[in-house]
N, C-alpha and C. Protein backbone atom coordinates (compact mmCIF):
# COMPACT_ATOMS: atom_id res chain seq x y z
N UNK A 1 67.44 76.21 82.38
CA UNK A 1 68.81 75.82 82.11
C UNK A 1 69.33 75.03 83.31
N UNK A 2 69.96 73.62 83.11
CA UNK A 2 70.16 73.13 83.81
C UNK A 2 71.70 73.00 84.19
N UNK A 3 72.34 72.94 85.39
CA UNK A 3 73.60 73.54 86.10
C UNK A 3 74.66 72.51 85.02
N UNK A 4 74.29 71.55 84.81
CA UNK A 4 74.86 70.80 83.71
C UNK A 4 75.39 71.55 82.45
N UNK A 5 74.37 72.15 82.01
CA UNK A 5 74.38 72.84 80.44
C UNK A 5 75.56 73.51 80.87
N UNK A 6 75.77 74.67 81.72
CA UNK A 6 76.66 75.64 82.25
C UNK A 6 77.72 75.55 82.22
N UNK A 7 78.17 74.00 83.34
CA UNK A 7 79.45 73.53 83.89
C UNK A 7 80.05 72.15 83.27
N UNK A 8 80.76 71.85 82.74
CA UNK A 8 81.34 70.01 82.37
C UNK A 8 81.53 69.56 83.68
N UNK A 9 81.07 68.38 83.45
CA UNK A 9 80.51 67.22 84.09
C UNK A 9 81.88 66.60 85.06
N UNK A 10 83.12 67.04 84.73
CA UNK A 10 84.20 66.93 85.02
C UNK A 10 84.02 67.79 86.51
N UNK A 11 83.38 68.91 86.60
CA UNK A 11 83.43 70.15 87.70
C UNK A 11 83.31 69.11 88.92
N UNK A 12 82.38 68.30 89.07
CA UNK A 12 82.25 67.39 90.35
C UNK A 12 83.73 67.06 91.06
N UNK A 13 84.79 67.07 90.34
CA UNK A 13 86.25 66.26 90.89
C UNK A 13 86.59 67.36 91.40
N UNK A 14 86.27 68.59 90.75
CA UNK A 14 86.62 70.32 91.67
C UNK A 14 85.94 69.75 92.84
N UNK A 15 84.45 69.70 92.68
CA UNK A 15 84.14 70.00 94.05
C UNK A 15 84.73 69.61 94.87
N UNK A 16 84.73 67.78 94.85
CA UNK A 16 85.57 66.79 95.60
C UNK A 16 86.53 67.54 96.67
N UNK A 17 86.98 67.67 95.55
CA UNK A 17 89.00 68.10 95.82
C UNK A 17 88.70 69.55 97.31
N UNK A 18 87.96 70.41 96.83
CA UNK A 18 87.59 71.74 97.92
C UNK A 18 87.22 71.33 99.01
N UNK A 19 86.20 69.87 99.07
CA UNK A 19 85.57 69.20 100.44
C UNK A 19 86.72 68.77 100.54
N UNK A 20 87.40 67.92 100.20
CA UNK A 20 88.75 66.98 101.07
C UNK A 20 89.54 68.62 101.81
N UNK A 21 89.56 69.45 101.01
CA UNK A 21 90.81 70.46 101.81
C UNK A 21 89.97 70.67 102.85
N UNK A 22 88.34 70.85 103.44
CA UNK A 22 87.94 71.11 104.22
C UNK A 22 87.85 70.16 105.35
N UNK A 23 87.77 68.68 105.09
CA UNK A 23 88.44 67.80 106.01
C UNK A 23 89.52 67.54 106.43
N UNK A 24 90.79 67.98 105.70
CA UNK A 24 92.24 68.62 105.99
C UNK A 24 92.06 69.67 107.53
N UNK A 25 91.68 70.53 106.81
CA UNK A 25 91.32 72.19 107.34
C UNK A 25 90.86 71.37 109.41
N UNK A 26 89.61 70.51 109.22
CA UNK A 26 89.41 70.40 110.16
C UNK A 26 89.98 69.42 111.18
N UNK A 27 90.73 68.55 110.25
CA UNK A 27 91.72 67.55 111.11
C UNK A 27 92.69 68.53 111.71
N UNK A 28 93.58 69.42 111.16
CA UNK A 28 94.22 70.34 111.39
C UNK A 28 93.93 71.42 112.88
N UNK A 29 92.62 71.87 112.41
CA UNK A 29 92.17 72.24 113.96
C UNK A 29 92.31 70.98 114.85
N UNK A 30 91.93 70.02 114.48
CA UNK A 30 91.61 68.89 116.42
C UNK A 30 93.09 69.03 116.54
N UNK A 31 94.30 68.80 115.62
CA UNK A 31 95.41 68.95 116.11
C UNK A 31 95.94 70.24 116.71
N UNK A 32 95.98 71.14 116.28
CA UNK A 32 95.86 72.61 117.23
C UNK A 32 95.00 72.22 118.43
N UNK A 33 94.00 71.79 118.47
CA UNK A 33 93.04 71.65 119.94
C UNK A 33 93.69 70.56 120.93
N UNK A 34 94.04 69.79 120.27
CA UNK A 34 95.11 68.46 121.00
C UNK A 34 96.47 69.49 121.23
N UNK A 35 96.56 70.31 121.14
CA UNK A 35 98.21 70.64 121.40
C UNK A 35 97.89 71.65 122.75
N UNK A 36 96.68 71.61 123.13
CA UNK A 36 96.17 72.74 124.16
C UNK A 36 96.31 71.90 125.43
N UNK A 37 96.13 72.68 126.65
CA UNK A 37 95.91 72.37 127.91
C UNK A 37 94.41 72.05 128.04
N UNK A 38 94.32 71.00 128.74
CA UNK A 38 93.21 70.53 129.09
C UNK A 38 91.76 71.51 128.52
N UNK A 39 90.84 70.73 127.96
CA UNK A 39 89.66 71.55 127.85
C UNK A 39 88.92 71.79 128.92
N UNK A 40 88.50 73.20 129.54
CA UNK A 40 87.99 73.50 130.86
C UNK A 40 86.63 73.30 130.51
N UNK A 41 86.03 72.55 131.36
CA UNK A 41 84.70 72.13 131.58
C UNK A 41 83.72 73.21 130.78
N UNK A 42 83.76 74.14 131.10
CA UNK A 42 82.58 75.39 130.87
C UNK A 42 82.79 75.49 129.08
N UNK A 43 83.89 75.22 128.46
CA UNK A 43 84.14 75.54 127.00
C UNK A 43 83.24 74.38 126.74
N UNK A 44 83.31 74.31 125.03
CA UNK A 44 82.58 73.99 123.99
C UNK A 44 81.86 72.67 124.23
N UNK A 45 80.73 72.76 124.57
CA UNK A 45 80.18 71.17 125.00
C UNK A 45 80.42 69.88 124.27
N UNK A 46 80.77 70.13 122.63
CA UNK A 46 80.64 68.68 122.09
C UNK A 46 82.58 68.22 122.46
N UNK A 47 83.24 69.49 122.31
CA UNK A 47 84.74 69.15 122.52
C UNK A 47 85.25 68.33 123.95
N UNK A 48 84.48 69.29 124.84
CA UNK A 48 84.46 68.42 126.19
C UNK A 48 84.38 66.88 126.61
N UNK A 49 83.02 66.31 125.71
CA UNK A 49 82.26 64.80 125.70
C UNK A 49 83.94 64.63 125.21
N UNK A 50 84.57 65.02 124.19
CA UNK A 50 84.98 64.31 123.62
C UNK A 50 86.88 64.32 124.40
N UNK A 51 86.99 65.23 124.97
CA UNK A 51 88.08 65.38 125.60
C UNK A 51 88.00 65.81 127.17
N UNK A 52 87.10 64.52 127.63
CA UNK A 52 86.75 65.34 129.29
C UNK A 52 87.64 65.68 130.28
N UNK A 53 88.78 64.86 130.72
CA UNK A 53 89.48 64.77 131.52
C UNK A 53 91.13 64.50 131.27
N UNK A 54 90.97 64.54 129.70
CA UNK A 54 92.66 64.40 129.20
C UNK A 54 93.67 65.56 129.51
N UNK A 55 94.58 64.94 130.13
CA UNK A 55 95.91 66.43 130.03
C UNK A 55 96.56 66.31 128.41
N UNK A 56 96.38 67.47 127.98
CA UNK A 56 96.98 67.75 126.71
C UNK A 56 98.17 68.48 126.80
N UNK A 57 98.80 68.23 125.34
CA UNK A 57 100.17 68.46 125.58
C UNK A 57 101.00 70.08 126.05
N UNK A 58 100.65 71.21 125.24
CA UNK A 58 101.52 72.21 125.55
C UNK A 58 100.69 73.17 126.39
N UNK A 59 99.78 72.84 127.08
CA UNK A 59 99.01 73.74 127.83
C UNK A 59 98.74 74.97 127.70
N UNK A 60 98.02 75.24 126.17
CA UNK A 60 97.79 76.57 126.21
C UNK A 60 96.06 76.65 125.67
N UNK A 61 95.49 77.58 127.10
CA UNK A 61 94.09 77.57 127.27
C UNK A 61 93.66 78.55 126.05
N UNK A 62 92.38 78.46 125.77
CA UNK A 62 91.62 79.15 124.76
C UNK A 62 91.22 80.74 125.68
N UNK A 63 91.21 81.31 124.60
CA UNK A 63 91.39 82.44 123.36
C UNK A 63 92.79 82.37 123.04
N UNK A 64 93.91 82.01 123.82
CA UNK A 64 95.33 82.63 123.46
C UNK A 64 95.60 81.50 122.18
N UNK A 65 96.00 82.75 121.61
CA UNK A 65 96.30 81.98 119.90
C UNK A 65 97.69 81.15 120.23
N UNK A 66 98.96 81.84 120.67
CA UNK A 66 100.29 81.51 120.54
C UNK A 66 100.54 81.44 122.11
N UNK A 67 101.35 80.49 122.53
CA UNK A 67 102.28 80.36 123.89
C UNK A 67 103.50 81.44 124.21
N UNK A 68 103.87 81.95 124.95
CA UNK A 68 105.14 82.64 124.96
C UNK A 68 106.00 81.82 125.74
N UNK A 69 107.15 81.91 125.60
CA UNK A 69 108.47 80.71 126.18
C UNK A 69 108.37 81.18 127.47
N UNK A 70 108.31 82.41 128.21
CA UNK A 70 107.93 82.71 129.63
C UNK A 70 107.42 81.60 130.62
N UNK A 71 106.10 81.42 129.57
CA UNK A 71 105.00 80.81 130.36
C UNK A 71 105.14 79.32 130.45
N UNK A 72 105.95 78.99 129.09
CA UNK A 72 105.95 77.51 128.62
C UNK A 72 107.21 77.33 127.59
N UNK A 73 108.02 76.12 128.10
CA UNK A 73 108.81 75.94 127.41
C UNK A 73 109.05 75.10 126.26
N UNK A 74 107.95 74.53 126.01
CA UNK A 74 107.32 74.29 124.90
C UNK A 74 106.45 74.94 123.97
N UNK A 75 106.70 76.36 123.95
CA UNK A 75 106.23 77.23 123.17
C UNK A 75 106.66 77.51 121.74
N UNK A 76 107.60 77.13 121.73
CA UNK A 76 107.92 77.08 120.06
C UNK A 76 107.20 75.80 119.65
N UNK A 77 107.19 74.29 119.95
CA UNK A 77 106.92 73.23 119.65
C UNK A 77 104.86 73.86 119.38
N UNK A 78 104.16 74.61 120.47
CA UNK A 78 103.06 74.62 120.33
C UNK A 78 102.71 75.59 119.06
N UNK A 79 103.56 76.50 119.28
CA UNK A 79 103.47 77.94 118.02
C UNK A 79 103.28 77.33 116.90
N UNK A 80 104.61 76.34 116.34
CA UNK A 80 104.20 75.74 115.17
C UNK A 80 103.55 75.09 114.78
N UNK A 81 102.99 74.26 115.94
CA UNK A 81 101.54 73.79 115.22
C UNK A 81 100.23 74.47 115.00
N UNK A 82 100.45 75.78 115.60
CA UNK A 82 99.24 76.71 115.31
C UNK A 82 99.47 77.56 114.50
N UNK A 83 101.11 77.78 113.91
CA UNK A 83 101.04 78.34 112.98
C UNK A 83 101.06 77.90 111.67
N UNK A 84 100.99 76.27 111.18
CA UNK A 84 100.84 75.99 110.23
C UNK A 84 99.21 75.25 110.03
N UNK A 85 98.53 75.50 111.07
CA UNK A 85 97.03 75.50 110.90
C UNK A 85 96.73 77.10 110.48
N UNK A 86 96.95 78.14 111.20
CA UNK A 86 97.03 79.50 110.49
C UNK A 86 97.37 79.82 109.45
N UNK A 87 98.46 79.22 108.67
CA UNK A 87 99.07 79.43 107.35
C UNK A 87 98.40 78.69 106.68
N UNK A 88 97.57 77.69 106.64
CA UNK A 88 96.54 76.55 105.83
C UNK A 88 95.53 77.87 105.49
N UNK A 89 94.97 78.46 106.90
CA UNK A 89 93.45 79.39 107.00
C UNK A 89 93.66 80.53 105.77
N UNK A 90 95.43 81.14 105.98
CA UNK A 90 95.39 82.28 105.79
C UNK A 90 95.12 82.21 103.95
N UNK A 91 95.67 80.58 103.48
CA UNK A 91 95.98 80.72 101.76
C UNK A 91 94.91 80.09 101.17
N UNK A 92 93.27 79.64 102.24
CA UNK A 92 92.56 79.07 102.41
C UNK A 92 91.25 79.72 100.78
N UNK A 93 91.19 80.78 101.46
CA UNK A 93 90.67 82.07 100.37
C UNK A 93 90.87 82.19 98.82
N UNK A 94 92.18 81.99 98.39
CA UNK A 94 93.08 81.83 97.65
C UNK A 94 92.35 80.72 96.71
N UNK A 95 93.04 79.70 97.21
CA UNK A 95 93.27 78.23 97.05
C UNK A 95 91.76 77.94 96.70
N UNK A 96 90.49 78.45 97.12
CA UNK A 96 89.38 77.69 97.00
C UNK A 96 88.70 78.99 95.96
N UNK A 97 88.81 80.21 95.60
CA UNK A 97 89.00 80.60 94.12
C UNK A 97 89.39 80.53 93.26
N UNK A 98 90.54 80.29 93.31
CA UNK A 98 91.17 79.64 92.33
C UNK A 98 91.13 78.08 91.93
N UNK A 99 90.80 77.14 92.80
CA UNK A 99 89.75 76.31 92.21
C UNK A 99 88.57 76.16 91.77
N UNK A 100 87.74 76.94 92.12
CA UNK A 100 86.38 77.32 91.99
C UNK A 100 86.04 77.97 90.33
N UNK A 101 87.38 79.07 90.03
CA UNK A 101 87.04 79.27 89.02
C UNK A 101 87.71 78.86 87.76
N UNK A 102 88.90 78.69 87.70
CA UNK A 102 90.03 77.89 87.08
C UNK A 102 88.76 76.48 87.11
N UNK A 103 88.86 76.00 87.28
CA UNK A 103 87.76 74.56 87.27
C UNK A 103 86.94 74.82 86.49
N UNK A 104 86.64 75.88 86.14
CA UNK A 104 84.94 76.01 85.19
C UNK A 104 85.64 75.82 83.74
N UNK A 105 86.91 75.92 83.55
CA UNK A 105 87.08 75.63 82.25
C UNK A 105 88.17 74.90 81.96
N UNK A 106 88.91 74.33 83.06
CA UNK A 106 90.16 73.20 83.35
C UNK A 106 89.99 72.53 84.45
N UNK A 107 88.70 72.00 84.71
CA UNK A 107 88.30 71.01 85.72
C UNK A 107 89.45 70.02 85.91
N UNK A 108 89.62 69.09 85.01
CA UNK A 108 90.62 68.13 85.46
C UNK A 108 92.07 68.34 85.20
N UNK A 109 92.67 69.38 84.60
CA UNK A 109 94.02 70.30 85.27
C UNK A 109 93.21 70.67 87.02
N UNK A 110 92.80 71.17 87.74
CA UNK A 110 92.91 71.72 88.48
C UNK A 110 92.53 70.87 89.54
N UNK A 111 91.59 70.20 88.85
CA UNK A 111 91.71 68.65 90.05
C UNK A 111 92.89 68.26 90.44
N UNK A 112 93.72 67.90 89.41
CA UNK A 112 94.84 67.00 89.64
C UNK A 112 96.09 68.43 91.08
N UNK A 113 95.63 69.22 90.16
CA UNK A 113 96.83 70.63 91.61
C UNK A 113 95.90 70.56 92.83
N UNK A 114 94.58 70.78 92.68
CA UNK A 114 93.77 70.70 93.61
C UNK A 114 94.59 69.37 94.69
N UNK A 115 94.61 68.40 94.37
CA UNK A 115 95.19 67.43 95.20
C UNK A 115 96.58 67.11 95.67
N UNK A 116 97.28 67.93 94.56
CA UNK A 116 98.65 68.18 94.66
C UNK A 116 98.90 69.18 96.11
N UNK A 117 97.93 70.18 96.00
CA UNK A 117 98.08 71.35 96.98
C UNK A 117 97.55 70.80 98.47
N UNK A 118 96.63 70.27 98.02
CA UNK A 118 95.87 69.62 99.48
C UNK A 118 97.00 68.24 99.71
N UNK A 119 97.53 67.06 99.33
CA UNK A 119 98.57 66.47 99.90
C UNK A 119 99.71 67.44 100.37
N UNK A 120 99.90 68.26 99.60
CA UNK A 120 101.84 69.18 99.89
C UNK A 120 101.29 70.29 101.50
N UNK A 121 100.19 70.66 101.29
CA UNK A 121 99.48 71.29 102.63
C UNK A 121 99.26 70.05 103.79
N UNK A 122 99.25 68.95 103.54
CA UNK A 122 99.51 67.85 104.86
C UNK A 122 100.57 67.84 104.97
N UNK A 123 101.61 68.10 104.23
CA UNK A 123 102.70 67.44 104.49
C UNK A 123 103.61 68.98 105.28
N UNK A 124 103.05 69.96 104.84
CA UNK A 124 103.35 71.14 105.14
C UNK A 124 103.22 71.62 106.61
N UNK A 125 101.90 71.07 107.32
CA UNK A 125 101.27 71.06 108.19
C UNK A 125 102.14 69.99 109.28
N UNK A 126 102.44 68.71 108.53
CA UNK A 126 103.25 67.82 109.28
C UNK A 126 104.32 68.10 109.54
N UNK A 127 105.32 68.83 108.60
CA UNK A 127 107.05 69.33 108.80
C UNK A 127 106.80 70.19 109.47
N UNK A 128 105.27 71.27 109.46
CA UNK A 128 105.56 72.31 110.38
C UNK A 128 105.56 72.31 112.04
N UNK A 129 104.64 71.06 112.38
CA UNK A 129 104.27 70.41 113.83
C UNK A 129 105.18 70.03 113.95
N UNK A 130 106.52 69.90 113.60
CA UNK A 130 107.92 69.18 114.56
C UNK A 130 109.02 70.10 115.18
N UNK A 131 107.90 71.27 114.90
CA UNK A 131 108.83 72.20 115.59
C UNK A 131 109.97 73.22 114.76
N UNK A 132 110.32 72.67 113.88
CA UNK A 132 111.59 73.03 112.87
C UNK A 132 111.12 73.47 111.41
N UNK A 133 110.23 74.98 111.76
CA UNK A 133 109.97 75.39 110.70
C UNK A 133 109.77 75.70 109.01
N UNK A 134 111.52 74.92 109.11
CA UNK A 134 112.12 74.47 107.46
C UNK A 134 111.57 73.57 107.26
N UNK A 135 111.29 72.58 107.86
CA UNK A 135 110.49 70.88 107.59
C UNK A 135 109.34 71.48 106.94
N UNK A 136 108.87 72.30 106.72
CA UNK A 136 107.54 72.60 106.27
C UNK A 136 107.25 72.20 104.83
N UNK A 137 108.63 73.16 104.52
CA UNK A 137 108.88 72.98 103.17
C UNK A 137 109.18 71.91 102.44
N UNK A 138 110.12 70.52 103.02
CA UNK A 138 110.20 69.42 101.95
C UNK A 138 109.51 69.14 101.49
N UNK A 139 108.15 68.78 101.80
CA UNK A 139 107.10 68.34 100.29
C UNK A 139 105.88 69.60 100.60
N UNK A 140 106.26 70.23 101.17
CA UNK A 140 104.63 71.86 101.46
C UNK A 140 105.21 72.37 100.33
N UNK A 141 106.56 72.48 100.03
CA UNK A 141 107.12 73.69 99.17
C UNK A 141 106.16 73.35 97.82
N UNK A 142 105.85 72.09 97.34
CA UNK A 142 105.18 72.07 95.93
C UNK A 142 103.76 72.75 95.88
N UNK A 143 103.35 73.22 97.23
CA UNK A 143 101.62 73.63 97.21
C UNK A 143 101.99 74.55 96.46
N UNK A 144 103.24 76.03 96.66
CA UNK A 144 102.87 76.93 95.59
C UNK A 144 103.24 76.83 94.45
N UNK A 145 103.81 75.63 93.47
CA UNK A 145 103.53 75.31 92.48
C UNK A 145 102.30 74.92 92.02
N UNK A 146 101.59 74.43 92.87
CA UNK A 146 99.92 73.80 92.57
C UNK A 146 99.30 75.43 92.55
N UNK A 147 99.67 76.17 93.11
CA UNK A 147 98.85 77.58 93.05
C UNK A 147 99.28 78.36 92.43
N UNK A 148 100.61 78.19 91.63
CA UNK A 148 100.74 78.61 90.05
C UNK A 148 100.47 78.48 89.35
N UNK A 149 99.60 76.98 89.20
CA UNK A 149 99.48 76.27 88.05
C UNK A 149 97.47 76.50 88.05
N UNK A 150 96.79 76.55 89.04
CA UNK A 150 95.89 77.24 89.35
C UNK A 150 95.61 78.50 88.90
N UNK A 151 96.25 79.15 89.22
CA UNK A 151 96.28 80.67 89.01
C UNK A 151 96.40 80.83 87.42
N UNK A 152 97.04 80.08 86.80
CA UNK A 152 96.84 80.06 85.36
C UNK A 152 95.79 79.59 84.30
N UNK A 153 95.38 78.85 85.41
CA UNK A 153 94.27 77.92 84.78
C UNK A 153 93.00 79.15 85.26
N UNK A 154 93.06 80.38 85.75
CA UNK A 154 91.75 80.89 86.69
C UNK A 154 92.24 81.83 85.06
N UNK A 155 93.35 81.85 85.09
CA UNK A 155 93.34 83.67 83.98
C UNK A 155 93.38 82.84 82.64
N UNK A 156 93.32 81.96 82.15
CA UNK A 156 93.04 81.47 81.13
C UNK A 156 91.25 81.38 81.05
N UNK A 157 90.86 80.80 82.05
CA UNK A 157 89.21 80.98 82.22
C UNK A 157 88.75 82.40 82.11
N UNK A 158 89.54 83.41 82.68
CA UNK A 158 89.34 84.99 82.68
C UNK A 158 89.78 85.63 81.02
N UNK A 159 90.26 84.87 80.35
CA UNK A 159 90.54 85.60 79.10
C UNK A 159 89.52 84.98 78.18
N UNK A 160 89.03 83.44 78.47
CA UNK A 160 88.09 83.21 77.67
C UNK A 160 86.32 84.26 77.97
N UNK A 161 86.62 84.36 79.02
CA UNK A 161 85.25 85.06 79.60
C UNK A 161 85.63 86.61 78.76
N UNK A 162 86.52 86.84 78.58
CA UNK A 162 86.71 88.08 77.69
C UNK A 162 86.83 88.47 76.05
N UNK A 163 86.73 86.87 75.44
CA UNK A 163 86.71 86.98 74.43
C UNK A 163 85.77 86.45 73.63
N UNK A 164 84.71 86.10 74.73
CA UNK A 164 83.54 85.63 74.14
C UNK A 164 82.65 86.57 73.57
């Protein structure tokens, strides 16, 4: 049986759509990594080549997830950009089951949210890096409509799997 027979031919635009959020996902980190203090020599060798001697902006060294205003007064400005790379990770799980399986039987419904969610998550990511938390929401707020509309499309696939 070939993966064809299984899945419509449509499933490929799922896949698509899951790789682009993962090139999202990782643009997202270099921006969290750009919002750090200098990369210290001894850390990650390919990051280094690539950021040898730059001062970066809010100076906060690795392992520490978040800045405290103590240390840096640009700690809110750095927080939010690590916390809307964190809030991408945390709905990350979510978002790529519910495409994964919603897709097996509404491929191109879920394509089209699939991209809806992954643009409104840039834009989410972008209002959230300016510091002003609410910005997140002018065009992020539609991702959890794309993950309503997902989520329906996964339990519609779950009721057909039950009435077969």
């Amino acid at each position: 049986m070939a993966i064809g027979d299984v899945l419509p031919k449509e499933y490929g635009y799922v896949v698509i759509v899951v790789v682009l959020y993962c090139v999202l996902n990782f643009w997202m980190a270099f921006q969290v990594g750009g919002a750090r203090k200098r990369f210290p020599q001894h850390y990650s060798y390919p990051l280094f080549l690539l950021f040898p001697t730059k001062e970066l902006k809010y100076k906060v060294a690795y392992p520490t997830l978040y800045a405290t205003e103590s240390e840096n007064k640009d700690a809110k400005l750095f927080n939010c950009v690590q916390r809307g790379h964190q809030n991408s990770l945390e709905m990350m799980p979510m978002y790529f089951l519910l495409m994964i399986l919603g897709g097996m039987k509404h491929p191109c419904i879920c394509t089209a949210l699939g991209l809806l969610y992954n643009v409104s998550r840039f834009f989410y990511f972008k209002g959230y890096s300016t510091g002003d938390p609410m910005k997140r929401l002018t065009i992020g707020k539609y991702g959890f409509l794309a993950m309503l509309g997902l989520a329906v499309c996964t339990i519609s696939f779950a009721i057909t799997l039950l009435r077969a």
